[in-house]
C-alpha atoms as a PDB file:
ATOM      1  CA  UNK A   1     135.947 126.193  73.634  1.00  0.00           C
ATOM      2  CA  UNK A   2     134.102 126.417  76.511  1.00  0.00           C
ATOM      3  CA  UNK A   3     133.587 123.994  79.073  1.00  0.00           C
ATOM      4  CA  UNK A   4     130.004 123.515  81.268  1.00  0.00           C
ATOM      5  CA  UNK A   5     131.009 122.817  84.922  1.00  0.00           C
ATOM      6  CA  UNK A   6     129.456 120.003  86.405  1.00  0.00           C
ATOM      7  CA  UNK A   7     126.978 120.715  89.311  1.00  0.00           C
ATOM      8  CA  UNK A   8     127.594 119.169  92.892  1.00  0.00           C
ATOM      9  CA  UNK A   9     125.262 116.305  91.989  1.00  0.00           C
ATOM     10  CA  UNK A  10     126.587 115.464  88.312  1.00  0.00           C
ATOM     11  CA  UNK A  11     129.744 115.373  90.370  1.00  0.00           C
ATOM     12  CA  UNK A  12     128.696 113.249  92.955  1.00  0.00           C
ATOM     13  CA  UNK A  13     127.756 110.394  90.162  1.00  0.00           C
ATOM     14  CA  UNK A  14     130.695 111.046  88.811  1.00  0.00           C
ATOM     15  CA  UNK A  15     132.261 109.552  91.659  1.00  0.00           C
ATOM     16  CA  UNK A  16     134.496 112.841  91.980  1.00  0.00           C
ATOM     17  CA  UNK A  17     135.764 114.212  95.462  1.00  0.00           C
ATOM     18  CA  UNK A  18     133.470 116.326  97.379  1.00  0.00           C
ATOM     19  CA  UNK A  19     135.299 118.433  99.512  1.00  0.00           C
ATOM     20  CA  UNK A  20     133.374 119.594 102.699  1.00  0.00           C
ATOM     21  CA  UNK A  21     134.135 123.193 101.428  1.00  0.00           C
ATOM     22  CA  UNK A  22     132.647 122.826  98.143  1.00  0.00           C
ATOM     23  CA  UNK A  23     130.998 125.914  97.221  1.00  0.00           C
ATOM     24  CA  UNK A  24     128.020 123.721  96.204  1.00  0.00           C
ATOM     25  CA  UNK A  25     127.712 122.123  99.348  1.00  0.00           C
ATOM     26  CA  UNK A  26     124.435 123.788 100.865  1.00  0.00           C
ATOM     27  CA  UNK A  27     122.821 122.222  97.753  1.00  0.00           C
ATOM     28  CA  UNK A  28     123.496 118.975  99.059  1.00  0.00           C
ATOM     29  CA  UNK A  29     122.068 119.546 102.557  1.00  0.00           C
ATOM     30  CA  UNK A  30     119.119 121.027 100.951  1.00  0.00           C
ATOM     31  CA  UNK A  31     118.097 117.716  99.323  1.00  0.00           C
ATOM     32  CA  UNK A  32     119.156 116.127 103.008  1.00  0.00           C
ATOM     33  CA  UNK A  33     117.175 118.202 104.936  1.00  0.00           C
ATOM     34  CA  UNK A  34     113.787 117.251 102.338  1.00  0.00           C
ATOM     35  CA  UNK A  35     114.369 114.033 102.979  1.00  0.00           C
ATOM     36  CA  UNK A  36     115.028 113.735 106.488  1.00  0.00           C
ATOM     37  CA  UNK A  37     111.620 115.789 106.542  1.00  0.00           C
ATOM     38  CA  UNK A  38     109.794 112.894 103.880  1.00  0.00           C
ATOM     39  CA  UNK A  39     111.392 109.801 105.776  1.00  0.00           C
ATOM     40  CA  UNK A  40     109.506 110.582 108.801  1.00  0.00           C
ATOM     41  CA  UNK A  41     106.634 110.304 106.583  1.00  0.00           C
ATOM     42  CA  UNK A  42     107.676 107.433 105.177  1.00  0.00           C
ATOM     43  CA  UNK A  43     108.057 106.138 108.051  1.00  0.00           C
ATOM     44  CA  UNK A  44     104.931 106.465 109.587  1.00  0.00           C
ATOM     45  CA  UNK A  45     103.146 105.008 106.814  1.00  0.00           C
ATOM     46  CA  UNK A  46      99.825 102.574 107.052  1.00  0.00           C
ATOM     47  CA  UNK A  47     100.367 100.570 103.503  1.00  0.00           C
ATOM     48  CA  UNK A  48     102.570  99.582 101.358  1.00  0.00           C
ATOM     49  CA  UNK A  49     100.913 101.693  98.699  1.00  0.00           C
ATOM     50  CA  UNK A  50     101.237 104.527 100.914  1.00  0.00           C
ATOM     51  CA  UNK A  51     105.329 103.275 101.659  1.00  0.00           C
ATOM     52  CA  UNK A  52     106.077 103.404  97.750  1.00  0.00           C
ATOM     53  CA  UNK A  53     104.486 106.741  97.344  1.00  0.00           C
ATOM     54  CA  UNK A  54     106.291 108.699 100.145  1.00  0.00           C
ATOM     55  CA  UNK A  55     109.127 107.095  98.422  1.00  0.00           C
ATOM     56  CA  UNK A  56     109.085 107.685  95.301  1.00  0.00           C
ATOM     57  CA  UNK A  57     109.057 111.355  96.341  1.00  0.00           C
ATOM     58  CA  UNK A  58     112.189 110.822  98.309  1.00  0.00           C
ATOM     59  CA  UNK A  59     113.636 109.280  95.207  1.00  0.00           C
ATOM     60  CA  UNK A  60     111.935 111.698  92.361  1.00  0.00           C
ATOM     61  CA  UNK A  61     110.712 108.688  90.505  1.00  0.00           C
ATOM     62  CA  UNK A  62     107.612 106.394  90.886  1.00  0.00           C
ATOM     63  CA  UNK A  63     107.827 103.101  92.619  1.00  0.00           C
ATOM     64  CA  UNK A  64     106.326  99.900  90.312  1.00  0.00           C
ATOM     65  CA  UNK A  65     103.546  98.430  92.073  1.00  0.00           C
ATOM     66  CA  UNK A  66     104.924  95.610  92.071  1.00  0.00           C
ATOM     67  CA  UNK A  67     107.906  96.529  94.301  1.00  0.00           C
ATOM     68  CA  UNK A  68     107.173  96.686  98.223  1.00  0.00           C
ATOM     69  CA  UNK A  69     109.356  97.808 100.969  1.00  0.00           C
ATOM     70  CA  UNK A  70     109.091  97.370 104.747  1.00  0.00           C
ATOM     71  CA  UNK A  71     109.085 100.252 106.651  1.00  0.00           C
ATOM     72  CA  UNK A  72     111.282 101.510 108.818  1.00  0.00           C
ATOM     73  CA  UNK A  73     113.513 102.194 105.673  1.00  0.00           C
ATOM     74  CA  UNK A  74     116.210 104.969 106.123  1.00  0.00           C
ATOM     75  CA  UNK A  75     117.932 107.198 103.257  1.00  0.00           C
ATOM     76  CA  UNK A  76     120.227 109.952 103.578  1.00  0.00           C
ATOM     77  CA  UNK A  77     119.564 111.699 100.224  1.00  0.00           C
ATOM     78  CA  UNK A  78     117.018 109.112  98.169  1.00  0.00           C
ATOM     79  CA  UNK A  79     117.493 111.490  94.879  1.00  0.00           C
ATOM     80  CA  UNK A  80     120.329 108.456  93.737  1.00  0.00           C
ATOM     81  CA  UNK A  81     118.848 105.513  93.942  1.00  0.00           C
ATOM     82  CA  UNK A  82     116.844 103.692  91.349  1.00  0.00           C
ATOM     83  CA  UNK A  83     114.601 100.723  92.367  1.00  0.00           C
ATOM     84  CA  UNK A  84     113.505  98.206  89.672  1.00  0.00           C
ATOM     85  CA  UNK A  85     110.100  96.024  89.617  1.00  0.00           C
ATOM     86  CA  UNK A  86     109.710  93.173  91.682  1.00  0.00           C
ATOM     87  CA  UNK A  87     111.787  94.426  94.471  1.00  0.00           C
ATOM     88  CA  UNK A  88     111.560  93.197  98.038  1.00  0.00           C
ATOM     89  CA  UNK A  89     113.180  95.089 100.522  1.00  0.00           C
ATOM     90  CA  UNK A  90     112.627  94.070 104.252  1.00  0.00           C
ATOM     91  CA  UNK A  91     112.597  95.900 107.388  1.00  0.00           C
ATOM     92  CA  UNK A  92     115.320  98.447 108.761  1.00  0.00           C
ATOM     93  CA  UNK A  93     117.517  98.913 105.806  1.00  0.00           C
ATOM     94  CA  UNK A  94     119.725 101.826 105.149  1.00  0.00           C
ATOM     95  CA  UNK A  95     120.556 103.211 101.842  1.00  0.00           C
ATOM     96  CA  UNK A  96     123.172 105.591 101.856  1.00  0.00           C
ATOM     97  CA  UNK A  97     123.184 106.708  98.265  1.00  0.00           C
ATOM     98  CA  UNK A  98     124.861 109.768  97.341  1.00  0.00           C
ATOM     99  CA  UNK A  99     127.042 107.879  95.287  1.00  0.00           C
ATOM    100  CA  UNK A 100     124.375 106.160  93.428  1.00  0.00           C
ATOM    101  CA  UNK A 101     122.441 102.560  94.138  1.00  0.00           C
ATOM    102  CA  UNK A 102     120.981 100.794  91.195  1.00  0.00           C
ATOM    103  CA  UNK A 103     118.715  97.711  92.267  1.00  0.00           C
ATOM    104  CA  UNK A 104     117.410  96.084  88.910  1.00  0.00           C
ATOM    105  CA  UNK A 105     114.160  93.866  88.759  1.00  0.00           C
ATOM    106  CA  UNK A 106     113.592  90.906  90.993  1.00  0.00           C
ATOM    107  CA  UNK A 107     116.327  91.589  93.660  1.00  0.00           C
ATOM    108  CA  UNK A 108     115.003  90.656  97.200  1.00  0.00           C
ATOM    109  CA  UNK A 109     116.959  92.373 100.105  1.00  0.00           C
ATOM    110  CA  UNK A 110     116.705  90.694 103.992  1.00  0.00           C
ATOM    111  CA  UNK A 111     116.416  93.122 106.925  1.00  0.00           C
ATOM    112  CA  UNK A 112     119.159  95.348 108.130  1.00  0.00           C
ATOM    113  CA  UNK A 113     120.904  95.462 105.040  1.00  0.00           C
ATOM    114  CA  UNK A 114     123.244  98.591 104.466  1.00  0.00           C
ATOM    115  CA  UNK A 115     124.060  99.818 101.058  1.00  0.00           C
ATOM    116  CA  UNK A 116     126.875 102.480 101.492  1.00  0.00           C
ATOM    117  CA  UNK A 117     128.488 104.352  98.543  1.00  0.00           C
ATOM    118  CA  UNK A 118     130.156 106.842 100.667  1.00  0.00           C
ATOM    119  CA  UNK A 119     133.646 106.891 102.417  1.00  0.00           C
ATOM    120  CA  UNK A 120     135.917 109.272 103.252  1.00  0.00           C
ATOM    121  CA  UNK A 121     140.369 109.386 103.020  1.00  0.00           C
ATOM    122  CA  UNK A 122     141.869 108.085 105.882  1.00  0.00           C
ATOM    123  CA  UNK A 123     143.924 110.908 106.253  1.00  0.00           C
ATOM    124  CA  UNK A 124     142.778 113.500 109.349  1.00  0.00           C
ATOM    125  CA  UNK A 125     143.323 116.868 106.947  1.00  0.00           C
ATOM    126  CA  UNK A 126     141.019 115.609 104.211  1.00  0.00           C
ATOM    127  CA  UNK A 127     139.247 112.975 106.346  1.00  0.00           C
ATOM    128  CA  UNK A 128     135.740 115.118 105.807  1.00  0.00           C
ATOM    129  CA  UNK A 129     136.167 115.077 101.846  1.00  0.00           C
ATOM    130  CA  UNK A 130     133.227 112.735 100.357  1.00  0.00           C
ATOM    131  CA  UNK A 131     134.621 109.681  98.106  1.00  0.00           C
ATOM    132  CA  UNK A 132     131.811 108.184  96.322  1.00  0.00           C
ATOM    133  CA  UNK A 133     131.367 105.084  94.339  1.00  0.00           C
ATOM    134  CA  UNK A 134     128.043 103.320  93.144  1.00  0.00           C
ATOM    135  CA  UNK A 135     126.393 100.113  94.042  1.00  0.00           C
ATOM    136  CA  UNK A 136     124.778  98.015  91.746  1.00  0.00           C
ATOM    137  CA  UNK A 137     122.626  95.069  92.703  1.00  0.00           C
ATOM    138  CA  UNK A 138     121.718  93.059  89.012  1.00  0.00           C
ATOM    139  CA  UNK A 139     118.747  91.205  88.780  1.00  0.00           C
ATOM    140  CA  UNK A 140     117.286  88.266  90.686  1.00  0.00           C
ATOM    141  CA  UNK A 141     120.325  88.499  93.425  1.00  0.00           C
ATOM    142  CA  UNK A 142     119.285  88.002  97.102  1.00  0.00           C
ATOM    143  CA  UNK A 143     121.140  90.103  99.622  1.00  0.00           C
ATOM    144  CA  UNK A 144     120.482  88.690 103.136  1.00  0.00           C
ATOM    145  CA  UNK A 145     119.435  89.881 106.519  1.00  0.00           C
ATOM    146  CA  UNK A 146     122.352  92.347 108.144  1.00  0.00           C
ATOM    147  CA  UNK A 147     124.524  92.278 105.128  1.00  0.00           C
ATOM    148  CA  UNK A 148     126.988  95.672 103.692  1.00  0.00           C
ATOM    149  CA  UNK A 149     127.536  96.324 100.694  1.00  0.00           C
ATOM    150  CA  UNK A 150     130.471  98.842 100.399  1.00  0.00           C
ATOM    151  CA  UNK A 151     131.044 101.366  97.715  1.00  0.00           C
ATOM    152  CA  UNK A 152     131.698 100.517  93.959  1.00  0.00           C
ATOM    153  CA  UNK A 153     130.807  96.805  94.410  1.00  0.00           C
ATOM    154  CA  UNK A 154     128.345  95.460  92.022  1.00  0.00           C
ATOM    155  CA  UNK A 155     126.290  92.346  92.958  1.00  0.00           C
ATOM    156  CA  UNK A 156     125.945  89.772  90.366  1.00  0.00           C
ATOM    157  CA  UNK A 157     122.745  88.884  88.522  1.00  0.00           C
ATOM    158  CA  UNK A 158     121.062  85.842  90.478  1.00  0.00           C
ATOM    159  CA  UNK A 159     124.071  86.057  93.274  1.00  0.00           C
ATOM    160  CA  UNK A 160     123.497  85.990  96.857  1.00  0.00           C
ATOM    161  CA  UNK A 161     124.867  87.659  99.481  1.00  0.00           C
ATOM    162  CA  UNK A 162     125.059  85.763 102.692  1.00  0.00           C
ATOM    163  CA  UNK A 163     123.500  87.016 106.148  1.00  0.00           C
ATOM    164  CA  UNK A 164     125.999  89.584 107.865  1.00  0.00           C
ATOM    165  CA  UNK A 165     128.573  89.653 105.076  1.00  0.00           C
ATOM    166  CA  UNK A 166     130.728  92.429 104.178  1.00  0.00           C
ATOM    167  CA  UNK A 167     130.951  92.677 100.302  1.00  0.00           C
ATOM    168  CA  UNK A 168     133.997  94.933  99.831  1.00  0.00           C
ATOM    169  CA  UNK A 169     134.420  93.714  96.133  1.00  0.00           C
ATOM    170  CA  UNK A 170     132.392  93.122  92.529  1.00  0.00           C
ATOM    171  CA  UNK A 171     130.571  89.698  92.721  1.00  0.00           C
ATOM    172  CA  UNK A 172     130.208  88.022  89.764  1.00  0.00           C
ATOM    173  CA  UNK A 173     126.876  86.763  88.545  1.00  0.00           C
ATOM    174  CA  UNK A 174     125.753  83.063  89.709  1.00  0.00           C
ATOM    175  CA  UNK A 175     127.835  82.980  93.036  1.00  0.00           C
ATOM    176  CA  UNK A 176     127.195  83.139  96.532  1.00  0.00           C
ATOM    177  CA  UNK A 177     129.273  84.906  98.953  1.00  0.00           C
ATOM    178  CA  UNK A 178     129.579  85.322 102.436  1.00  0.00           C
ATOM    179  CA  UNK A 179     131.952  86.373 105.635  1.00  0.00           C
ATOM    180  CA  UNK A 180     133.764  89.689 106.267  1.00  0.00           C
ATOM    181  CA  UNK A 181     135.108  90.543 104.017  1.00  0.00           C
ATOM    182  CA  UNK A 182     133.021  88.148 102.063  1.00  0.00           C
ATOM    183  CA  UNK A 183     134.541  85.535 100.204  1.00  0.00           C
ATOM    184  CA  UNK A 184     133.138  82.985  97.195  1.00  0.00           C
ATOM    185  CA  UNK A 185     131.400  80.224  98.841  1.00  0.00           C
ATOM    186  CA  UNK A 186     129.788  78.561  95.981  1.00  0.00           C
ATOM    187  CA  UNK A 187     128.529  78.798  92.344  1.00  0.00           C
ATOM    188  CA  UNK A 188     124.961  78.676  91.588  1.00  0.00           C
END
């Protein structure tokens, strides 16, 4: 029986180890490069109609009308992430999504926030070998202004996310959190 290998990308939302040596590598800085070269379009924008269309070609899928996001916005690849309807997402955010970043409908995030599904082993020999996890945000949460979001957490339907957290863990849905790393606070 033979076996189909997974591209660099299949791999990558996987969650498996990317090596910096990866044969498959140049693929990956392909897609960078783009979309270093679209997010200075992006970025220059005059509308919000104008922001969601650069966008969606940064993220090879069309933004809802109904979403709107401040510019400047900054992505390292854009190909991973998925935005849903009703999105709000304020000024100076970074989305670091080779890992994958899922925002479902109604999820309103404050300025500055970092989404990050990408670390690296703490040992020096391997240190450059990509570890990737996905972020989910479920619907109706609220991540405020200046807040991370680290890989593999997923943030709870109608949670919140307190201003300059660090969310290192899953939140459940209905609870607030806040501090670094960010702690339970409250239920809703």
């Amino acid at each position: 029986m033979s076996q189909t290998k997974k591209d660099i990308f299949e791999r990558m939302l996987a969650s498996e180890a990317i090596p910096m040596n990866d044969p498959e590598y140049p693929k990956l800085f392909e897609v960078v490069s783009r979309t270093i070269e679209l997010s200075a379009a992006l970025n220059k924008s005059n509308s919000i109609d104008e922001i969601r269309r650069h966008l969606g070609e940064i993220t090879g899928q069309e933004i809802d009308e109904s979403t709107t996001v401040f510019i400047p916005f900054h992505t390292n690849f854009g190909k991973h992430t998925r935005l849903g309807k009703n999105v709000f997402i304020n000024h100076g955010c970074s989305f670091l999504d080779l890992g994958g970043i899922t925002i479902e409908d109604d999820v309103m995030i404050g300025p500055r926030v970092n989404l990050v599904t990408e670390d690296h082993p703490v040992d020096p020999a391997t240190r450059k070998t990509l570890i990737l996890k996905p972020i989910v945000v479920k619907r109706n949460a609220w991540i405020a202004a200046g807040a991370t979001i680290l890989p593999g957490v997923t943030v709870g339907e109608n949670s919140v996310v307190a201003a300059g957290a660090v969310v290192t863990d899953d939140i459940p849905d209905n609870t607030v959190v806040g501090g670094v790393p960010a702690k339970f606070i409250k239920a809703i």
